[in-house]
Protein backbone atom coordinates (compact mmCIF):
# COMPACT_ATOMS: atom_id res chain seq x y z
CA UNK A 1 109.79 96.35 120.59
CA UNK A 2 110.74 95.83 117.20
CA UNK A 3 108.29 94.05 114.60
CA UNK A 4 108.47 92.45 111.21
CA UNK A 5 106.17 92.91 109.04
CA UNK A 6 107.28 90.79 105.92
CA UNK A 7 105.88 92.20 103.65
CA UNK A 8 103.88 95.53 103.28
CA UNK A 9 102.50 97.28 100.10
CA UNK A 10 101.37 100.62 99.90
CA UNK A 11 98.85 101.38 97.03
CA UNK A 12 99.16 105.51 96.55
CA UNK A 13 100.13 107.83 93.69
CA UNK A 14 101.12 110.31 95.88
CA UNK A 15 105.09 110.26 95.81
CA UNK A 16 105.72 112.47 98.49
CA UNK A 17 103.62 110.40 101.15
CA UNK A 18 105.39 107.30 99.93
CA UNK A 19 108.84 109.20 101.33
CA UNK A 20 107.19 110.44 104.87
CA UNK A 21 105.42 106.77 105.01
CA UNK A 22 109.17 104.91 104.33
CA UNK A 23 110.85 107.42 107.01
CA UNK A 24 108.20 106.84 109.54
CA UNK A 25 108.81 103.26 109.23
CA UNK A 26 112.35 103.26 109.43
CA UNK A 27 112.09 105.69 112.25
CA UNK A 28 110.16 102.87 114.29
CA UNK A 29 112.06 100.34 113.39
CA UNK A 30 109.56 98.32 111.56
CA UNK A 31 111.58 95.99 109.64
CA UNK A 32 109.78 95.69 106.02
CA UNK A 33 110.03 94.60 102.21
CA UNK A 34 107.67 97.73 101.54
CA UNK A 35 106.68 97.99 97.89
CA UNK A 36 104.49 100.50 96.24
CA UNK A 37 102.15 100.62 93.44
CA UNK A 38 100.99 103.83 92.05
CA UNK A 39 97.33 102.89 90.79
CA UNK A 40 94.31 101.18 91.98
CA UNK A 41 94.11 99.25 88.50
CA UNK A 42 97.77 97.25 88.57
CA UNK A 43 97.33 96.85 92.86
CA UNK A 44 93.82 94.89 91.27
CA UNK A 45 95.63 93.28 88.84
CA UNK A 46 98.79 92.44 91.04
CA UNK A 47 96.52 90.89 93.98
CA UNK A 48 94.29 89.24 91.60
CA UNK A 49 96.67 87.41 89.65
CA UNK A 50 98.65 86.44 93.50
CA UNK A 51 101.34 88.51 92.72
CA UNK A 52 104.33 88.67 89.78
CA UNK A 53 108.09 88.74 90.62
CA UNK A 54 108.61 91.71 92.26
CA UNK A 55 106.89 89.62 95.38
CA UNK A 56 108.90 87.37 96.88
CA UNK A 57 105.68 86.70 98.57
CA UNK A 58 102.20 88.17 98.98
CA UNK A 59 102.22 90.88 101.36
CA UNK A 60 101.11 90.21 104.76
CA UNK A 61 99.36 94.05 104.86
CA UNK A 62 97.76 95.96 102.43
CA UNK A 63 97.47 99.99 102.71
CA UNK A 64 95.25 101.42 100.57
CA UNK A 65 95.19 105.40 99.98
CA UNK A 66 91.93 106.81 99.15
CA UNK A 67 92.89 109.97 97.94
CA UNK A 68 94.43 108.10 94.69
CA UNK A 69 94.55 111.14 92.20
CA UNK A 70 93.21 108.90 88.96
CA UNK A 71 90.15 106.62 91.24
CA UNK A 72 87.71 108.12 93.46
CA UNK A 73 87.33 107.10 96.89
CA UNK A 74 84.39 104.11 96.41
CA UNK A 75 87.02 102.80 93.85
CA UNK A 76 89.40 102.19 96.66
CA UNK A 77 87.12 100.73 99.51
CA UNK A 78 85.68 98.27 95.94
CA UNK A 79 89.28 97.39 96.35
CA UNK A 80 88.91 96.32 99.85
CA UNK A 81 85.89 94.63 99.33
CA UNK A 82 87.24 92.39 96.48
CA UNK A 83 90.56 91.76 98.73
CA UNK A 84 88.23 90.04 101.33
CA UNK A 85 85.54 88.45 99.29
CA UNK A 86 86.79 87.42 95.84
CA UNK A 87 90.81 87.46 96.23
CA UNK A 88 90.44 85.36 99.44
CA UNK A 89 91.45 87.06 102.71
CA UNK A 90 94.33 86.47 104.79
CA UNK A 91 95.72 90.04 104.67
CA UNK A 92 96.21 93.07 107.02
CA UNK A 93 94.28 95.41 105.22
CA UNK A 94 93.28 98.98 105.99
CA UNK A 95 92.65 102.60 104.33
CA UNK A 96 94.53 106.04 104.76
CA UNK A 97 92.34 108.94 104.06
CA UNK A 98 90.92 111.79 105.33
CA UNK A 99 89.56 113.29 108.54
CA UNK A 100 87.22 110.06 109.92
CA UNK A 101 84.57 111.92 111.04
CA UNK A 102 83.86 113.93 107.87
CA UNK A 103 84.65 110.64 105.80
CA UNK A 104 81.96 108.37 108.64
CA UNK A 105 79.83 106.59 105.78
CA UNK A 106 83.23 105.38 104.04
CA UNK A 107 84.89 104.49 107.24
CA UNK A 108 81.25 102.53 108.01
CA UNK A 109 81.58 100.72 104.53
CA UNK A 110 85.80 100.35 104.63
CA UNK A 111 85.21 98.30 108.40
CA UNK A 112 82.21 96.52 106.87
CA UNK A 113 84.29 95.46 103.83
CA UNK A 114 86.95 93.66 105.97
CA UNK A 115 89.14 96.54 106.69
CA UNK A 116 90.81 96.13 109.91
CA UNK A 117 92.06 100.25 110.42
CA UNK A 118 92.04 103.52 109.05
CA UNK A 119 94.81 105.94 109.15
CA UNK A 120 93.69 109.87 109.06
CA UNK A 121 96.47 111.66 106.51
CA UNK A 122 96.60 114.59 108.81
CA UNK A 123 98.73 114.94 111.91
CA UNK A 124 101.53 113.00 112.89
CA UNK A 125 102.42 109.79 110.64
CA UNK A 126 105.04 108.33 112.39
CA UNK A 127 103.02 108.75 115.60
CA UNK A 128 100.07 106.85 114.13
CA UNK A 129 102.09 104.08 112.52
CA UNK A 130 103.66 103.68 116.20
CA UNK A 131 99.98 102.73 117.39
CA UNK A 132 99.91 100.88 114.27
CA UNK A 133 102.98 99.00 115.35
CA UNK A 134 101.96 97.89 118.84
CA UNK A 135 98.35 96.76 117.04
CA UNK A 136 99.78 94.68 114.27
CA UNK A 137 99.80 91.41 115.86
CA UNK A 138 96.23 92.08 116.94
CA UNK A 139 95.35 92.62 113.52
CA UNK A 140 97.00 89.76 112.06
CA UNK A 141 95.48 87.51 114.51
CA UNK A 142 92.39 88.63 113.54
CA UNK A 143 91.83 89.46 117.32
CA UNK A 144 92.27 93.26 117.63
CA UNK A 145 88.34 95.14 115.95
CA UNK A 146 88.40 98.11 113.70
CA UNK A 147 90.71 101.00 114.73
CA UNK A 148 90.96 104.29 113.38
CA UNK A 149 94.14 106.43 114.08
């Protein structure tokens, strides 16, 4: 089953995830216009402002690494909570990070932010954006609850 998703923009500094994130998708087929942006600061900036040029549109999901190496992790679930309640929804949005168990009060806060998912770093990527894949539309329709994979 092959799905497109628009748009999709990653917000992580970490290069090397960016590579293993774009392979995973193209493994899946998961037809994207994937953009990155390497700091918590422009991805505010970008979604607050609706977007420049680069967009041909707003993305239709969000990612949002917490392990950004300049912002600590409350800066990026602020993020998620500004996304929902002062940008205006109407976005997939959800977190990679750590282990969700050792990271439970940020997961708590993420979900109770408006974050629809969390993706754990460790393991498998391509197997978790599969999941991710078959969940989407749930997501989108705002009929699928909080998932962590």
């Amino acid at each position: 089953m092959n799905i497109t998703i628009n748009s999709l923009l990653l917000i992580s500094d970490q290069d090397l995830f960016q590579l293993i994130f774009e392979d995973a998708c193209s493994l899946l087929n998961i037809t994207l216009n994937l953009k990155f942006i390497n700091s918590l600061e422009e991805a505010d900036k970008q979604i607050r402002e609706g977007f420049n040029a680069d967009f041909k549109k707003k993305p239709n999901c969000i990612i949002i690494d917490l392990q950004n190496k300049k912002s600590n992790p409350e800066d990026s679930i602020e993020l998620v909570r500004k996304i929902n309640y002062e940008y205006g929804n109407g976005f997939v949005l959800g977190i990679l990070g750590g282990n969700s168990q050792v990271w439970k009060e940020t997961v708590n806060k993420a979900q109770s932010y408006g974050a629809s998912f969390w993706i754990e770093k460790s393991g498998d990527i391509e197997l978790k954006l599969k999941e991710f894949k078959k969940d989407y539309k749930g997501f989108k329709e705002k009929s699928l609850g909080f998932k962590i994979y």
